[in-house]
Protein backbone atom coordinates (compact mmCIF):
# COMPACT_ATOMS: atom_id res chain seq x y z
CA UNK A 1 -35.70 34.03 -8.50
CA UNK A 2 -37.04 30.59 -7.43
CA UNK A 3 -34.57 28.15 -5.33
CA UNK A 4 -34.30 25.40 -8.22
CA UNK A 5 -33.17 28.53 -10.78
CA UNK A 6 -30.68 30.08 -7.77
CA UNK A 7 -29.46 25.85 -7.58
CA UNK A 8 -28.73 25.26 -10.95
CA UNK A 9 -27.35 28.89 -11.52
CA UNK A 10 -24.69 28.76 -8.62
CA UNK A 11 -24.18 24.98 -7.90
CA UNK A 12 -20.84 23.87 -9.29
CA UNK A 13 -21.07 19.83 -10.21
CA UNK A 14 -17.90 18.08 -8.61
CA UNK A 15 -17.38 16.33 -11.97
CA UNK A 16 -16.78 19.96 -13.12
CA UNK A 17 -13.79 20.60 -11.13
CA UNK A 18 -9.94 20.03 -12.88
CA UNK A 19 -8.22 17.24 -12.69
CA UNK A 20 -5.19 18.92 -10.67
CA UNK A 21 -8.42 19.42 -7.91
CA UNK A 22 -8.36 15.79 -7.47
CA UNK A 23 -4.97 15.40 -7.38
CA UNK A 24 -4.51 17.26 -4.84
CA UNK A 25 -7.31 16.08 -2.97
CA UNK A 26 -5.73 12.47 -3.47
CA UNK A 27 -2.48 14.13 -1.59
CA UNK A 28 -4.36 14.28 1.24
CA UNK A 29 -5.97 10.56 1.92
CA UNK A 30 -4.62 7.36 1.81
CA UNK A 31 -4.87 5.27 -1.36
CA UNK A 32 -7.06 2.32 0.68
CA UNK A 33 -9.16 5.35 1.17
CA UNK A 34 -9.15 7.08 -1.74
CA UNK A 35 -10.01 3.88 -4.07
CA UNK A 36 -12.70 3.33 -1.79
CA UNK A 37 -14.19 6.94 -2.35
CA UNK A 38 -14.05 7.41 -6.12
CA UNK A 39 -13.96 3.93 -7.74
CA UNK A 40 -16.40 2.98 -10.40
CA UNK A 41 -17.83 6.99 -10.35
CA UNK A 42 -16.76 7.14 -14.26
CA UNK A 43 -13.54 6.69 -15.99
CA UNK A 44 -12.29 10.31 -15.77
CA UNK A 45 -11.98 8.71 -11.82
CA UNK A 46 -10.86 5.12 -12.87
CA UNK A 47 -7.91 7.36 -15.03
CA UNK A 48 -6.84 9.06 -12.38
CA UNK A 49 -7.26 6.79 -9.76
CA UNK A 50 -4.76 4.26 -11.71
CA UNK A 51 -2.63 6.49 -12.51
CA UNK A 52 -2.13 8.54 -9.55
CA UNK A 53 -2.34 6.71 -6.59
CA UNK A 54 0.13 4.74 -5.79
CA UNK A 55 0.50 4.45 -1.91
CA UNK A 56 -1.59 2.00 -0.02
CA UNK A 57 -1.33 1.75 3.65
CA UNK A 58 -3.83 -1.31 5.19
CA UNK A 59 -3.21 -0.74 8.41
CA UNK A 60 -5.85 -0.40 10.35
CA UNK A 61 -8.28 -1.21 7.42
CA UNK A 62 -11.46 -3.30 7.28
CA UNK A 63 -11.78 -6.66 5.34
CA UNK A 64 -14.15 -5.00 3.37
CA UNK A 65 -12.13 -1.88 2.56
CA UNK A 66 -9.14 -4.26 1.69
CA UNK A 67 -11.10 -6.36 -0.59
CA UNK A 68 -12.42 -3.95 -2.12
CA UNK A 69 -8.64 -2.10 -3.07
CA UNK A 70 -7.09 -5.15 -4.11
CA UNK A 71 -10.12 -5.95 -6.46
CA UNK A 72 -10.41 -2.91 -7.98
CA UNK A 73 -6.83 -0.87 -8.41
CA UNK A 74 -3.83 -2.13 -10.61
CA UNK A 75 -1.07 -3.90 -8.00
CA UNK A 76 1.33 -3.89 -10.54
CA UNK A 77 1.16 0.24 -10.44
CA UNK A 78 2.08 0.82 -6.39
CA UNK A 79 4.88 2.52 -5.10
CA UNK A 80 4.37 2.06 -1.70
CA UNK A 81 2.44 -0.66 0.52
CA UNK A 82 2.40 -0.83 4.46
CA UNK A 83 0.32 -4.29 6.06
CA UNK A 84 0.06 -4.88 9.13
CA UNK A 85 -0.87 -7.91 11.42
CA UNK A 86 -2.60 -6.38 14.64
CA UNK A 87 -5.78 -6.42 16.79
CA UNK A 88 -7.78 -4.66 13.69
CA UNK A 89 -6.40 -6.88 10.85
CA UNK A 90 -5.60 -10.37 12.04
CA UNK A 91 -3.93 -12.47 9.39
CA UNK A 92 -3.88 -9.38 6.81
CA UNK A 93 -0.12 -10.17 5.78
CA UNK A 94 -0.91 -13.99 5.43
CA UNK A 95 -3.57 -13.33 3.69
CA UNK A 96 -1.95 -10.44 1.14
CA UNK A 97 1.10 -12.85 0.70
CA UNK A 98 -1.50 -15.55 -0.49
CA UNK A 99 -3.45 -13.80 -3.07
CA UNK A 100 -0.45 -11.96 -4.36
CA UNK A 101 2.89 -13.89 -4.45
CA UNK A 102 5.18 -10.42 -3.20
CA UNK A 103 7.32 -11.00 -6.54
CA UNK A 104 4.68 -11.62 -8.77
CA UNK A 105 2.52 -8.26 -7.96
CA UNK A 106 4.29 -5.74 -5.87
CA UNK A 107 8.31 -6.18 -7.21
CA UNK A 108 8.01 -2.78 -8.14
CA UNK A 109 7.61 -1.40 -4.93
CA UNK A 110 9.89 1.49 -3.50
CA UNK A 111 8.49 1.43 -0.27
CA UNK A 112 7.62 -1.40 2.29
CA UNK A 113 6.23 -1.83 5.44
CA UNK A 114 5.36 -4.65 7.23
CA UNK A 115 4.00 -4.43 10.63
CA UNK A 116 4.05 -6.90 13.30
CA UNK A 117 4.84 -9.46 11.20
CA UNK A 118 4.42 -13.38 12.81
CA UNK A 119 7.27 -15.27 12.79
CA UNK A 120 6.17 -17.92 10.84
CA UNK A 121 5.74 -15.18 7.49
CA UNK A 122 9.50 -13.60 8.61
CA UNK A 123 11.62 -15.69 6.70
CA UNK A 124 9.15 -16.66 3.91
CA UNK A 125 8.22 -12.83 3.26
CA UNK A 126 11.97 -11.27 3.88
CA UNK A 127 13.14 -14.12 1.59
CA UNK A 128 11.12 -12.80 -1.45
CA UNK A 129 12.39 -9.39 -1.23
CA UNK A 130 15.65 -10.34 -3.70
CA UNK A 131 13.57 -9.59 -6.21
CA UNK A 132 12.60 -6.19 -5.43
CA UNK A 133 14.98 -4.08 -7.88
CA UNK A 134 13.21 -1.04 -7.16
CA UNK A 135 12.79 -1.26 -3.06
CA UNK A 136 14.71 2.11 -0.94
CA UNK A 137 12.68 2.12 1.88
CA UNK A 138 11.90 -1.35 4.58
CA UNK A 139 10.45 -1.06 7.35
CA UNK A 140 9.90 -4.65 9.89
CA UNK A 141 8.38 -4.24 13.09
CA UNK A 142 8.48 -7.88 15.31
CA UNK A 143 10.54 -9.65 13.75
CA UNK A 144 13.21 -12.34 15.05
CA UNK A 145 15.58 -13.49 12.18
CA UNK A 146 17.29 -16.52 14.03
CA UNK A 147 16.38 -18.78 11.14
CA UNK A 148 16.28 -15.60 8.41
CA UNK A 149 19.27 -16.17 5.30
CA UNK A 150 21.39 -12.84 4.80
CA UNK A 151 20.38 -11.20 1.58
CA UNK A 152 21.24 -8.31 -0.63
CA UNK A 153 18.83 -5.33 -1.17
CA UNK A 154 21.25 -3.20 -3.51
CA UNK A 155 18.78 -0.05 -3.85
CA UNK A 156 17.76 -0.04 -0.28
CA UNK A 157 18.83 3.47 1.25
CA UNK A 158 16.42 3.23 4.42
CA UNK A 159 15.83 0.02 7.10
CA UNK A 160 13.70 0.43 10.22
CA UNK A 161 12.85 -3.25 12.00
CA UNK A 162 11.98 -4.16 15.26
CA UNK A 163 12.66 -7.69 16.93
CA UNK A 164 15.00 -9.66 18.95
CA UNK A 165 18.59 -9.72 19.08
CA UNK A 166 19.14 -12.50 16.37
CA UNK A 167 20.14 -9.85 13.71
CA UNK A 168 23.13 -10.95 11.83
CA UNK A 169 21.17 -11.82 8.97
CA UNK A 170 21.74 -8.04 8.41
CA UNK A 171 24.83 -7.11 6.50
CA UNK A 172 26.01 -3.48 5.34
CA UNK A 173 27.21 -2.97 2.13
């Protein structure tokens, strides 16, 4: 038997697999990642991508990568989102908060982080989340509410921040 015949005869094609393959495959990489990997392969992949994935964590994440996610997945769709503002992405929140207005695009969101967040985004950003019906888990790392107004997250069943000791913005309900 020739190489080519023993190829074709034994060589499984990846668009072959099931679905539930992919799935779980998706389990195991982030979103940013997984967009990035099988976007625009065929629409079996565009399906399942949109329907599927749902977490997207940018930090750490080039321009490139980021461009690409938010260009090419449905925003409206995500369940959870983490951005960050470090070393690796400088002005990533700014810019996210630009392009997407937080209530207009990611209202539906059930989990949040936001990760060293500048001051000057704290009380524009935090002020936006009244709208998120749908929001259980926050987390703010760096953040100094001393000119933050309290609000009410009724669904919220986690918060994790970070910051300075001008907290009573915070109230329990």
């Amino acid at each position: 038997m020739s190489i080519s015949t023993y190829i074709d005869n034994n060589f499984t094609l990846l668009e072959a697999l099931p679905n539930e393959i992919f799935l779980e495959i998706f389990q195991y990489l982030n979103g940013v990642d997984t967009i990035y990997a099988f976007s625009q392969l065929n629409n079996r992949f565009q399906h399942l991508l949109i329907k599927y994935v749902k977490t997207f964590d940018f930090k750490s994440i080039t321009k490139v990568k980021f461009d690409f996610v938010t260009q090419h997945h449905d925003i409206h769709r995500w369940r959870s989102l983490r951005l960050s503002e470090d070393i690796e992405t400088p002005g990533q929140i700014g810019l996210f908060c630009q392009l997407f207005p937080l209530p207009k695009y990611i209202s539906q969101i059930q989990s949040l982080s936001i990760l060293n967040m500048k001051p000057k985004f704290a009380k524009t950003v935090l002020s936006q989340l009244i709208s998120f019906d749908y929001l259980i888990s926050l987390t703010v790392t760096t953040i100094c509410g001393e000119n933050i107004q309290p609000f009410k997250l009724s669904s919220l069943k986690q918060l994790v921040f970070t910051g300075c000791k001008h907290n009573n913005w915070i109230k329990v309900c």
